[in-house]
Structure formats: structure tokens, C-alpha cells
N, C-alpha and C. Protein backbone atom coordinates (compact mmCIF):
# COMPACT_ATOMS: atom_id res chain seq x y z
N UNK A 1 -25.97 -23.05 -28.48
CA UNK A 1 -25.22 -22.33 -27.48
C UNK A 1 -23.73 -22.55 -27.72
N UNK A 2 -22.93 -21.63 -27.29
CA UNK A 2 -21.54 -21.56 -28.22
C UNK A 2 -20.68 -22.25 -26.81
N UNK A 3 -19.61 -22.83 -26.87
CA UNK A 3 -18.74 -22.83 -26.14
C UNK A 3 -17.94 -21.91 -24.96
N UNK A 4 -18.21 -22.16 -23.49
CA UNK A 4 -17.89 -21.26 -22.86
C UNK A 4 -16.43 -20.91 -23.08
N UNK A 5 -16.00 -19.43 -22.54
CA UNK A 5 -14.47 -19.06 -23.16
C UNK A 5 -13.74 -19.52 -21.88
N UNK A 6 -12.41 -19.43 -22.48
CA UNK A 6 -11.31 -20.23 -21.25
C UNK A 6 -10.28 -19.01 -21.82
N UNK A 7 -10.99 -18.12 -21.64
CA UNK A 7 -9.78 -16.99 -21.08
C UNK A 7 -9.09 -16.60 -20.30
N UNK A 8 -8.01 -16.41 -19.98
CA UNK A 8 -6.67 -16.28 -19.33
C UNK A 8 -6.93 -14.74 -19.00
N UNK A 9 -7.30 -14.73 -17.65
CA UNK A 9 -7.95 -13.43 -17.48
C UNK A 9 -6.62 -12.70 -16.44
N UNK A 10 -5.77 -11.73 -17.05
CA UNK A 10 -4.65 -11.02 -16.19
C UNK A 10 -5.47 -9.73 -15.54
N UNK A 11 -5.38 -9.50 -14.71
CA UNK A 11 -5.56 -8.10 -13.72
C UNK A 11 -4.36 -7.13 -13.31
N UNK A 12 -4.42 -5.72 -13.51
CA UNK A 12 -3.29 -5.15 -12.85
C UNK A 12 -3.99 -3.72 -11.37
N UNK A 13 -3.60 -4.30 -10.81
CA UNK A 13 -3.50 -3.30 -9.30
C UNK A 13 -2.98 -2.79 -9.02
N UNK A 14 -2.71 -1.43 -9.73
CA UNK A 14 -1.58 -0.11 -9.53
C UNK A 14 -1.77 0.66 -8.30
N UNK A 15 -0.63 1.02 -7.78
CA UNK A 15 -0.89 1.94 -6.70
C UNK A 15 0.63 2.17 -6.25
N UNK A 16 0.73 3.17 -5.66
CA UNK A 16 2.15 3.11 -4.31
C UNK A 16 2.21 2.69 -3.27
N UNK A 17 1.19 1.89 -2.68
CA UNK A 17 1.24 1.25 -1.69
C UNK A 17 2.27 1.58 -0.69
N UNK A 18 2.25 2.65 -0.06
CA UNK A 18 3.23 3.49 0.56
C UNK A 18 2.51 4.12 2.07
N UNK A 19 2.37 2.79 2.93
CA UNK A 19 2.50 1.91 2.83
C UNK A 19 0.96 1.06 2.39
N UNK A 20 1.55 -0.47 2.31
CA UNK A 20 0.45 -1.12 1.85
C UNK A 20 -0.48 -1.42 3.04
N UNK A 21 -1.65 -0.90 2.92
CA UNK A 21 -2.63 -1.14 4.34
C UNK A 21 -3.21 -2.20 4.08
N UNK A 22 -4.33 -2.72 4.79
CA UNK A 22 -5.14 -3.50 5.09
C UNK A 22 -6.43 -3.37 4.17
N UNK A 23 -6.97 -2.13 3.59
CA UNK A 23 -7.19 -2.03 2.74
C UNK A 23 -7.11 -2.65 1.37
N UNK A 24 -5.73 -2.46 1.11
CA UNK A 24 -5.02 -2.63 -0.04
C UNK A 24 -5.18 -4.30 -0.32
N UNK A 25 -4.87 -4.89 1.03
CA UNK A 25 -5.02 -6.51 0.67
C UNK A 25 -6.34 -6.75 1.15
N UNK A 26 -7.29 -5.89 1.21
CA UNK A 26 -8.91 -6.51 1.09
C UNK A 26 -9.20 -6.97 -0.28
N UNK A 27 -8.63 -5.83 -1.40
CA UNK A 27 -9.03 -5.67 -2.88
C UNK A 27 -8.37 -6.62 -3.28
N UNK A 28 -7.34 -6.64 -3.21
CA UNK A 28 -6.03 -7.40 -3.64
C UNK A 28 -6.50 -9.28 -3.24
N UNK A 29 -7.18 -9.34 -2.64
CA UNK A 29 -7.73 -11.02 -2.04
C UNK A 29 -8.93 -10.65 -2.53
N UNK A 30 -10.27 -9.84 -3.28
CA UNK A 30 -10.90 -9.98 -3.86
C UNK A 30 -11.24 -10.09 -4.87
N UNK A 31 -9.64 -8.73 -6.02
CA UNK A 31 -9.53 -9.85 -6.87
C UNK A 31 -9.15 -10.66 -7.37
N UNK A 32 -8.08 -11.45 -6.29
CA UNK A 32 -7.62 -12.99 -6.80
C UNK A 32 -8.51 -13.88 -6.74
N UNK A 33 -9.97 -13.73 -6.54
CA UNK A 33 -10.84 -14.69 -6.90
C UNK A 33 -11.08 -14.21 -7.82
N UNK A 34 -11.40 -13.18 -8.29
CA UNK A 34 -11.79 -12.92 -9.83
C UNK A 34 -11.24 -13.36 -10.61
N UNK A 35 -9.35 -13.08 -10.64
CA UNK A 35 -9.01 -13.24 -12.08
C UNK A 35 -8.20 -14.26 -11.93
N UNK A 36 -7.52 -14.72 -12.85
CA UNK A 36 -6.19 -16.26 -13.17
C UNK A 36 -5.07 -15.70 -12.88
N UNK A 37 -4.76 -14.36 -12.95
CA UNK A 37 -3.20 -14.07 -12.27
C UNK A 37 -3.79 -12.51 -12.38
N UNK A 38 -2.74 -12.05 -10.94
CA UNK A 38 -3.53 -10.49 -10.41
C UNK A 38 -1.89 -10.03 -10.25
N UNK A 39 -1.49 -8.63 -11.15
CA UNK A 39 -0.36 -8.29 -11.03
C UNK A 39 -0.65 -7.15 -10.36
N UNK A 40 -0.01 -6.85 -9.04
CA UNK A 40 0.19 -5.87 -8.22
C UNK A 40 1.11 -4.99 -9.01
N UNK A 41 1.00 -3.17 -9.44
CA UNK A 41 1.87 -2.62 -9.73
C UNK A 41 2.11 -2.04 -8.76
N UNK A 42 3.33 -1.79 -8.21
CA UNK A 42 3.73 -0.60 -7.34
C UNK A 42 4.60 0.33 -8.05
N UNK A 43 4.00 1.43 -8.24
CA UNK A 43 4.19 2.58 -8.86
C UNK A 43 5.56 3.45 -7.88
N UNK A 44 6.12 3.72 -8.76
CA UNK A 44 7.71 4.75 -8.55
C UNK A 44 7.24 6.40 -7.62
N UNK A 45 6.19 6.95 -8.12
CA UNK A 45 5.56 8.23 -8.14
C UNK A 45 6.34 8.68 -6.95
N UNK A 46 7.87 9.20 -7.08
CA UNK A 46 8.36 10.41 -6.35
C UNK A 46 6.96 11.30 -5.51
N UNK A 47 6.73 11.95 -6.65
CA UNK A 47 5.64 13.44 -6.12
C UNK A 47 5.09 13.25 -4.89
N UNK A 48 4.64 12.35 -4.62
CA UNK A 48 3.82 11.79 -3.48
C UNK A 48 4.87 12.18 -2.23
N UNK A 49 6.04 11.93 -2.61
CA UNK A 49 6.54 11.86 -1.28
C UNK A 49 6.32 10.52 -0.26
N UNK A 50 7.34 9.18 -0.90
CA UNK A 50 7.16 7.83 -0.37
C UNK A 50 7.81 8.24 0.99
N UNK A 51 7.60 7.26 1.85
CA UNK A 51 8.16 7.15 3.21
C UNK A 51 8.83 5.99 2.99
N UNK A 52 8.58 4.83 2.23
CA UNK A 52 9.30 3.75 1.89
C UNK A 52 9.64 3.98 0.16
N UNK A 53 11.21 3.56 -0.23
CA UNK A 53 11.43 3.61 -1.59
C UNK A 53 10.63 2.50 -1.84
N UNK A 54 11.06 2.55 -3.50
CA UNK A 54 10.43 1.75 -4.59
C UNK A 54 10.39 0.32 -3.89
N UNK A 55 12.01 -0.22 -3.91
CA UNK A 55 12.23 -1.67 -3.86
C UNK A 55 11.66 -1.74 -2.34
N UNK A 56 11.58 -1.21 -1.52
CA UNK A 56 11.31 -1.62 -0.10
C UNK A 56 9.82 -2.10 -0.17
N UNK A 57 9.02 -0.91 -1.01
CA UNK A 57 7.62 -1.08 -1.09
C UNK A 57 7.39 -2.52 -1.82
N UNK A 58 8.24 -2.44 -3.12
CA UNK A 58 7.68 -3.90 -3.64
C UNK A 58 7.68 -4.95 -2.56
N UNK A 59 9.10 -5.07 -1.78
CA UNK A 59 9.28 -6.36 -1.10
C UNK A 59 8.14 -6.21 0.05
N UNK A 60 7.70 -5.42 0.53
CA UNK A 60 6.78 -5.50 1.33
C UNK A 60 5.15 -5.78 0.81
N UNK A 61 5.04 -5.11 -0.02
CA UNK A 61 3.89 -5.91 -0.76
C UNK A 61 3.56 -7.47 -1.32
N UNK A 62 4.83 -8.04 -1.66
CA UNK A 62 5.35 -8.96 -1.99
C UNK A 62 4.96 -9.98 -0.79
N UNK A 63 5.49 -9.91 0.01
CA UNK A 63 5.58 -10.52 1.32
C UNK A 63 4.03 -10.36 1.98
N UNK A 64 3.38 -9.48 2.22
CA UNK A 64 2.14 -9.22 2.64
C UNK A 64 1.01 -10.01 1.85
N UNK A 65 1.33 -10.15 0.28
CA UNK A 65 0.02 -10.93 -0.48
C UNK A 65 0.71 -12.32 -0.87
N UNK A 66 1.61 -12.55 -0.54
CA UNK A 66 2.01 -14.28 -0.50
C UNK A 66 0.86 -15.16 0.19
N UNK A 67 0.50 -15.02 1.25
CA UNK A 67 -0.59 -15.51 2.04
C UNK A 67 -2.38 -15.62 0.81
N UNK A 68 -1.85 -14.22 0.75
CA UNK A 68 -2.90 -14.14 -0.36
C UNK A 68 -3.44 -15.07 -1.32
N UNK A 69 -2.11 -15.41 -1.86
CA UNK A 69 -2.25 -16.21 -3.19
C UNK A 69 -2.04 -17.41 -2.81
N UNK A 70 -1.13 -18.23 -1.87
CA UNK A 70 -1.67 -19.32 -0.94
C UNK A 70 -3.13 -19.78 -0.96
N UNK A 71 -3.60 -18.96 -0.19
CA UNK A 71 -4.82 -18.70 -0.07
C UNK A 71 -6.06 -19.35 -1.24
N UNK A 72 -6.20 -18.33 -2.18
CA UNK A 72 -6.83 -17.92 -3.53
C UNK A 72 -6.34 -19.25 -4.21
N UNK A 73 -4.79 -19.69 -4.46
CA UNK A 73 -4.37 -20.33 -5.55
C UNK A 73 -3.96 -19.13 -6.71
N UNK A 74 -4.29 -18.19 -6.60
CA UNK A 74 -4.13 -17.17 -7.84
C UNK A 74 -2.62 -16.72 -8.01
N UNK A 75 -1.89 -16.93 -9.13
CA UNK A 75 -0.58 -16.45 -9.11
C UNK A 75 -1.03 -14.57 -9.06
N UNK A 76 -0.12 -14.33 -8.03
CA UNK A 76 -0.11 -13.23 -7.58
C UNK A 76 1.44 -12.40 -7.86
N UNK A 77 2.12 -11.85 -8.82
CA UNK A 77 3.24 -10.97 -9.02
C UNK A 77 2.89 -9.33 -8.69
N UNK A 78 4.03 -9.22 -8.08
CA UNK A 78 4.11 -7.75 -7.53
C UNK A 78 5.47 -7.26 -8.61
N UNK A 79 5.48 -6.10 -8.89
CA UNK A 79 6.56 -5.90 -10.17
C UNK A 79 6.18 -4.19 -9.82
N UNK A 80 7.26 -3.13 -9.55
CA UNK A 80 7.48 -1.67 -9.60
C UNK A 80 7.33 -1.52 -11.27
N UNK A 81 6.63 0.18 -11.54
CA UNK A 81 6.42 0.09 -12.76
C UNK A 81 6.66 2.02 -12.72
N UNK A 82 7.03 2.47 -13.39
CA UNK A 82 7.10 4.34 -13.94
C UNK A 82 6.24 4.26 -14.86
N UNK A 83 6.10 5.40 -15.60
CA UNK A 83 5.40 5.50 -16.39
C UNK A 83 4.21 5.72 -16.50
N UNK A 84 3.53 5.63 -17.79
CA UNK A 84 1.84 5.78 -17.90
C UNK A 84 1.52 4.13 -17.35
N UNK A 85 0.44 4.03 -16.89
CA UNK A 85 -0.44 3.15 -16.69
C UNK A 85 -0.79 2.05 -18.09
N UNK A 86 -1.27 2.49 -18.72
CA UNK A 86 -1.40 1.78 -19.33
C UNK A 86 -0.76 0.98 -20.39
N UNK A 87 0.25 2.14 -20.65
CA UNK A 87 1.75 1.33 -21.19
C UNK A 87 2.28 0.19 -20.62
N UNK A 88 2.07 0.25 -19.06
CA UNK A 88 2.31 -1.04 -18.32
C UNK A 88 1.59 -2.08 -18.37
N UNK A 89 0.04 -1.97 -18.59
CA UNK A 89 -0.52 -2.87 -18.40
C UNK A 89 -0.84 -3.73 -19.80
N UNK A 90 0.04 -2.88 -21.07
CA UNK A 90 0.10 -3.57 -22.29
C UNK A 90 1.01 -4.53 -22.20
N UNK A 91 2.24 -3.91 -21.28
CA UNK A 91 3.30 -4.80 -21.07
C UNK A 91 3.23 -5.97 -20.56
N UNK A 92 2.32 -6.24 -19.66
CA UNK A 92 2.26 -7.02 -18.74
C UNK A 92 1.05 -8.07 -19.15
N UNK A 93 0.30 -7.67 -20.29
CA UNK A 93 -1.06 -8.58 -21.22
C UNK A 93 -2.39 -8.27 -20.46
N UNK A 94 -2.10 -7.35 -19.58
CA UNK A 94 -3.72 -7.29 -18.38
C UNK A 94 -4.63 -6.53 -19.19
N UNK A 95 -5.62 -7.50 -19.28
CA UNK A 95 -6.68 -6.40 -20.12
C UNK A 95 -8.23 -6.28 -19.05
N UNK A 96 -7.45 -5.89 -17.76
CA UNK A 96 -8.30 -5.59 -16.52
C UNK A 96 -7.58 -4.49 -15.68
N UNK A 97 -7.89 -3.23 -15.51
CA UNK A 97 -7.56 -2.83 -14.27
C UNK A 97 -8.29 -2.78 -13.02
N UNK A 98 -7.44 -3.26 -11.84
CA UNK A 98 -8.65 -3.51 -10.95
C UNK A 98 -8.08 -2.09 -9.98
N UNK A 99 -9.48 -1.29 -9.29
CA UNK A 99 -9.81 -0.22 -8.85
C UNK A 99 -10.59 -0.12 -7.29
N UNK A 100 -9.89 0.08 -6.76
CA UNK A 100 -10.47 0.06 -5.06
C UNK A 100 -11.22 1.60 -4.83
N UNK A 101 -12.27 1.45 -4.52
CA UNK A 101 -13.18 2.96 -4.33
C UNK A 101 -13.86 2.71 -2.50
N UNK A 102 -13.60 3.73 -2.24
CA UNK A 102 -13.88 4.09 -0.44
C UNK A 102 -15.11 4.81 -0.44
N UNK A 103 -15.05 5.90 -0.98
CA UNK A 103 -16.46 6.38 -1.36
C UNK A 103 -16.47 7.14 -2.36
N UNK A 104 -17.76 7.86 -1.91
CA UNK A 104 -18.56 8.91 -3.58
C UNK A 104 -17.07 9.07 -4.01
N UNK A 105 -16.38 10.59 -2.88
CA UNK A 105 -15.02 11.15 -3.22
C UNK A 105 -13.79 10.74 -3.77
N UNK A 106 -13.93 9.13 -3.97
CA UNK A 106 -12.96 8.71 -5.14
C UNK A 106 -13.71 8.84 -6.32
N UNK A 107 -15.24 8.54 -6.70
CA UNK A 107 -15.21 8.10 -7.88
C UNK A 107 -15.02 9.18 -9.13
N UNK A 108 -15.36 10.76 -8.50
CA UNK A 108 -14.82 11.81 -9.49
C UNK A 108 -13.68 11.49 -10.20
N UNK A 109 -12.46 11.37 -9.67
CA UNK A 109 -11.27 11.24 -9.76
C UNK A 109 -11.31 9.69 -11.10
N UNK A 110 -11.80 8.23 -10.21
CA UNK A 110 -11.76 7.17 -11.05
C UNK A 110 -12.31 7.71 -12.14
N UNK A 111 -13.12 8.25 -12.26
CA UNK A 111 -14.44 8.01 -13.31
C UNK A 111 -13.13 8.58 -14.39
N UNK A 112 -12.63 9.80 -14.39
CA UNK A 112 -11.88 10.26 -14.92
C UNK A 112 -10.74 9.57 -15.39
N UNK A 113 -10.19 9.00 -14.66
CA UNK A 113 -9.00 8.19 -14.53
C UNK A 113 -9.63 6.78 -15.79
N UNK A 114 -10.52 6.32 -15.47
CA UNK A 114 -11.13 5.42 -16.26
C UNK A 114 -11.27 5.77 -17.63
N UNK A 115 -12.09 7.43 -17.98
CA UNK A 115 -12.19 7.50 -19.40
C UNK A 115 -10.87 7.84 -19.92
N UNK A 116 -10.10 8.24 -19.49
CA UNK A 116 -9.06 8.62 -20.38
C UNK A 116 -7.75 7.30 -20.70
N UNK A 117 -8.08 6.35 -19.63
CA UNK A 117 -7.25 4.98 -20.02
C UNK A 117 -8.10 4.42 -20.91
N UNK A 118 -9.22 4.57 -20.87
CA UNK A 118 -10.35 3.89 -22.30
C UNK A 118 -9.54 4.11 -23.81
N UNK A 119 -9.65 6.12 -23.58
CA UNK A 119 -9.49 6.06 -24.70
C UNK A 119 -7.62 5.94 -25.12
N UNK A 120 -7.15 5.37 -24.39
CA UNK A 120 -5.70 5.05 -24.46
C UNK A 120 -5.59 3.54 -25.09
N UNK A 121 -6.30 2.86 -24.35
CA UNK A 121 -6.63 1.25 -24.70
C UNK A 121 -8.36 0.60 -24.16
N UNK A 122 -8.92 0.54 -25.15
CA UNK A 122 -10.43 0.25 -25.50
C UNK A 122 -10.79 -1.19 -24.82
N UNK A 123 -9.41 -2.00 -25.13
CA UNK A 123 -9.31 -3.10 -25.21
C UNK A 123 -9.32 -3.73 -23.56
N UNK A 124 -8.69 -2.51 -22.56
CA UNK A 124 -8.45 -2.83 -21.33
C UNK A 124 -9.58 -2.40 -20.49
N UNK A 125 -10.34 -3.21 -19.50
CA UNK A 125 -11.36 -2.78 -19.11
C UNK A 125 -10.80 -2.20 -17.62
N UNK A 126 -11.60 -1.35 -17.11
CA UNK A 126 -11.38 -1.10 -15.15
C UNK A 126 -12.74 -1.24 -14.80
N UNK A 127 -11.90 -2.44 -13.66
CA UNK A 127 -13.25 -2.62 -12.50
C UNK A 127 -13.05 -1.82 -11.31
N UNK A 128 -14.07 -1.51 -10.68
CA UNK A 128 -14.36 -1.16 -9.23
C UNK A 128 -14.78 -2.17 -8.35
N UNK A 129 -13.84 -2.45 -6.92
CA UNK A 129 -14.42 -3.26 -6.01
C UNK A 129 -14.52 -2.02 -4.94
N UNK A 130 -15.52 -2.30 -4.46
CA UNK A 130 -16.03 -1.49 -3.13
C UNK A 130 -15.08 -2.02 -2.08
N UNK A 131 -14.26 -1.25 -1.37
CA UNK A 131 -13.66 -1.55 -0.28
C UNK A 131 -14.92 -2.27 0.82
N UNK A 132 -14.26 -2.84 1.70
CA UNK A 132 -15.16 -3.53 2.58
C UNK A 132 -15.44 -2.29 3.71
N UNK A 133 -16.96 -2.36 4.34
CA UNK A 133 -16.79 -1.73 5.51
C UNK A 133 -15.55 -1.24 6.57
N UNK A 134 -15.32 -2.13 6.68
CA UNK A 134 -14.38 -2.41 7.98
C UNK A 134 -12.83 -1.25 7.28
N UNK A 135 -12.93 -1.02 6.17
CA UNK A 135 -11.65 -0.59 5.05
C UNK A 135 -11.62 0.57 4.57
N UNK A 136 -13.31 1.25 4.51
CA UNK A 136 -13.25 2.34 3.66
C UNK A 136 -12.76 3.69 3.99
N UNK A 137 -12.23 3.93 5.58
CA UNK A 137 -11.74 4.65 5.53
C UNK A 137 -10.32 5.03 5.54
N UNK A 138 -9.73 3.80 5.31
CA UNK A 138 -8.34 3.96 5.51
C UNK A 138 -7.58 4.06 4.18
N UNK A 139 -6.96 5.48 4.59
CA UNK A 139 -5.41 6.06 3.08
C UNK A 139 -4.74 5.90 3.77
N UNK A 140 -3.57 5.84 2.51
CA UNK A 140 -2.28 5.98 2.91
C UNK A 140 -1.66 6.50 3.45
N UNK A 141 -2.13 7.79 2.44
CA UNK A 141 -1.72 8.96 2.97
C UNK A 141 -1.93 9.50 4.95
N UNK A 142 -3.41 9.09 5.31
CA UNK A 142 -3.70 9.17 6.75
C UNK A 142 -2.98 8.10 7.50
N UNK A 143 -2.51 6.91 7.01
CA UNK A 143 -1.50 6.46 7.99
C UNK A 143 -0.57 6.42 8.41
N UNK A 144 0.43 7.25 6.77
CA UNK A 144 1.75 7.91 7.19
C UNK A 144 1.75 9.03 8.11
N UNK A 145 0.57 10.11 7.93
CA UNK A 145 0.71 10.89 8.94
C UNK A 145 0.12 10.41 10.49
N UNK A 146 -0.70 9.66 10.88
CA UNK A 146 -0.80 9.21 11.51
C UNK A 146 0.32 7.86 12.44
N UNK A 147 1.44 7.74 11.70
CA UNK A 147 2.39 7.13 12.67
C UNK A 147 3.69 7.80 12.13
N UNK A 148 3.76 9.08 11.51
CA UNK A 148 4.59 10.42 11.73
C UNK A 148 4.46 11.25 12.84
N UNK A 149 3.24 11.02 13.43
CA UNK A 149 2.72 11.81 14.60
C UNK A 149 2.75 11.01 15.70
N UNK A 150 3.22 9.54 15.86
CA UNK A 150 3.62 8.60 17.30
C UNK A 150 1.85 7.87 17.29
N UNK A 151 0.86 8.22 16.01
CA UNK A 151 -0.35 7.52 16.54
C UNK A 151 -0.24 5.78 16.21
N UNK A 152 -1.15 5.16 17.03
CA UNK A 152 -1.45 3.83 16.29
C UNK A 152 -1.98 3.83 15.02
N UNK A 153 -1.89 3.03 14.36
CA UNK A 153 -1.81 2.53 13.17
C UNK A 153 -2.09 1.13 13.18
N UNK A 154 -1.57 0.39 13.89
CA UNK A 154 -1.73 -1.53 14.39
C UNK A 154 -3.25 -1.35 13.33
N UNK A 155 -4.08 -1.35 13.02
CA UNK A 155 -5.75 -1.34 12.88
C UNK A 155 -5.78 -1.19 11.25
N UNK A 156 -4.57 -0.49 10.81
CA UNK A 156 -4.77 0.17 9.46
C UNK A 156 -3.89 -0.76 8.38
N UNK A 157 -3.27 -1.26 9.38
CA UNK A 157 -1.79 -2.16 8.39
C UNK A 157 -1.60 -3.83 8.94
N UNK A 158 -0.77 -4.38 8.01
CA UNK A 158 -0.72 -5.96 8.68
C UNK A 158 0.64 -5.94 8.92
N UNK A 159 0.88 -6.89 9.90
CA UNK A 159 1.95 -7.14 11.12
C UNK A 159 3.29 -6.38 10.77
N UNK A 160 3.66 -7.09 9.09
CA UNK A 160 5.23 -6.63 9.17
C UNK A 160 5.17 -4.99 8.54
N UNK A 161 4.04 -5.02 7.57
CA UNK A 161 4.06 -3.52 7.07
C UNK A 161 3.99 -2.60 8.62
N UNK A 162 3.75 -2.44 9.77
CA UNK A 162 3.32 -2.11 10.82
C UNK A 162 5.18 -1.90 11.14
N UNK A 163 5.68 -3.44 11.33
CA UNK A 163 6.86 -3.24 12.18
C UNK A 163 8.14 -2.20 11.05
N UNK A 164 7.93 -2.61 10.14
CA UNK A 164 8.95 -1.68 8.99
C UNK A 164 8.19 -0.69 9.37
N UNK A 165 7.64 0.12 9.34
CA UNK A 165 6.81 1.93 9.28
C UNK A 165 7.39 2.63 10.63
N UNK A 166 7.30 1.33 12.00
CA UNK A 166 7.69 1.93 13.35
C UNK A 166 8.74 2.12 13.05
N UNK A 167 9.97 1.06 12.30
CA UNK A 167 11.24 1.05 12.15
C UNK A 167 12.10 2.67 11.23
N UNK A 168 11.42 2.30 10.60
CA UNK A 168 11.59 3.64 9.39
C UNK A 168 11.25 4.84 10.22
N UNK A 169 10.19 5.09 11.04
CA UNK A 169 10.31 6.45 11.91
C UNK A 169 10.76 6.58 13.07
N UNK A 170 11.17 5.46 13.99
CA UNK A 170 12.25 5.02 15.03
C UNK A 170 13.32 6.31 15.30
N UNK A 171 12.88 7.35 15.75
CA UNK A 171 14.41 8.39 16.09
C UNK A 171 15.32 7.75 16.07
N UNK A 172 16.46 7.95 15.32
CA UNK A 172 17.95 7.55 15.23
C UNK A 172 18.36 7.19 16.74
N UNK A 173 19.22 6.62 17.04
CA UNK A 173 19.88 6.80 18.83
C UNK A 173 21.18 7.65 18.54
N UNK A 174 21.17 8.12 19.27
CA UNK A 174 22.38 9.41 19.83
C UNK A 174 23.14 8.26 20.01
């Protein structure tokens, strides 16, 4: 029997986290038990139409999975990234992407998303963690519009991502 490996296992967790829900740090604390260091990307992606810029998003992500990695022990870096995906995650040595799926209706999309980073880099694998019950239905996208529209949100996000989102849509004062 051969020697078990002591590989230095990096993970990258791309997304815009715009904002970062509760969701986001279900996956994000599941897989800092998986791997030896879990790099959060927060992606630039204009198109989307952020409600929070780049640097705001990092620092808030930043701040939200500190606990995390407390937690875990897992060095946890959050780092903004443009670009292709996987150009980043050469950059960064992750030869894991980790992948949060809610239901069936993501995995068209992953499955896709998956073969074509394959054949970009062979070398980099993507996992799927099943969001938790309590998680799978919450986007981003439904919570920006949902506290664009004065709804609660408290349920979908953690404390400070919550108080920055009220702040950021706060009517100006006359």
C-alpha cells in the first residue's frame, strides 16, 4: 500500500456575491472543511448590474467568512478577480472549483459551465455542494429585488451584509 498524499488542496469560490447571502456562507463553511485554503473569488461582472461595487463586495465578504475560518481553521482569502475563470484559478494554484447548486435549474447551466472549464484546464476539477435545505432558495438576484422593493431580507443575509444593503437603499434625506 503506497503512502497516503499530503496534498495542499486550494479551492476557488467564484461568484459576485452581490450581495453575499446566507447561502453563500453555507458553501463557503462547507468547503472549508474540505479543502487546506478556500479562495473566495468575487468577480467584477458589471453586466449583472452590482448594487454593491467590486471593493465594497470584497470587504464584505471578507468580513462575513472571517468567523468562518476561525471556525474551520481553514485559511480563507477573499481576492476580486475579471476575467475568465479559469485563468484565475491558474493564478491562484486552485486545482478545485467549488460550485453551489439549489436545484435541477442550476445544473443545466453548471453542467455546461463545468465542461467547457474542463476543456480549458483538465487539471482543475469542479465540485458541487448541495446548498442546505434551509438555503436553496435563496439568489441574489431575489434579494436585491426584494429589499429594492422595502421587503425583508433579515432571513436571506447575515447581520452586517443586511445593515450595508438597508444603507445603500436608504432614500437620500432632503
Amino acid at each position: 500500500m503506497s503512502e497516503p498524499s499530503c496534498r495542499y488542496r486550494i479551492g476557488l469560490y467564484p461568484g459576485t456575491f452581490d450581495p453575499v447571502t446566507n447561502g453563500h456562507l453555507d458553501i463557503i463553511g462547507r468547503a472549508a472543511r474540505l479543502l487546506d485554503k478556500l479562495i473566495v473569488g468575487v468577480a467584477m461582472n458589471i453586466g449583472k448590474g452590482p448594487l454593491f461595487p467590486l471593493d465594497e463586495r470584497v470587504d464584505l465578504v471578507r468580513a462575513e467568512v472571517a468567523p468562518i475560518a476561525e471556525r474551520t481553521g481553514t485559511e480563507i482569502e477573499v481576492r476580486p478577480f475579471e476575467g475568465l475563470l479559469m485563468h484565475f484559478a491558474q493564478s491562484v494554484g486552485a486545482s478545485v472549483i467549488v460550485r453551489g447548486l439549489r436545484a435541477v435549474s442550476d445544473f443545466d447551466y453548471e453542467f455546461a459551465m463545468a465542461g467547457m472549464n474542463y476543456r480549458l484546464d483538465s487539471t482543475v476539477e469542479t465540485v458541487y455542494l448541495m446548498a442546505s435545505e434551509r438555503h436553496q432558495f435563496i439568489q441574489s438576484r431575489f434579494v436585491k429585488e426584494i429589499a429594492q422593493l422595502g421587503g425583508d431580507i433579515s432571513s436571506f443575509v447575515p447581520p452586517l451584509t443586511l445593515q450595508r444593503t438597508r444603507a445603500r437603499l436608504a432614500p437620500p434625506h432632503a
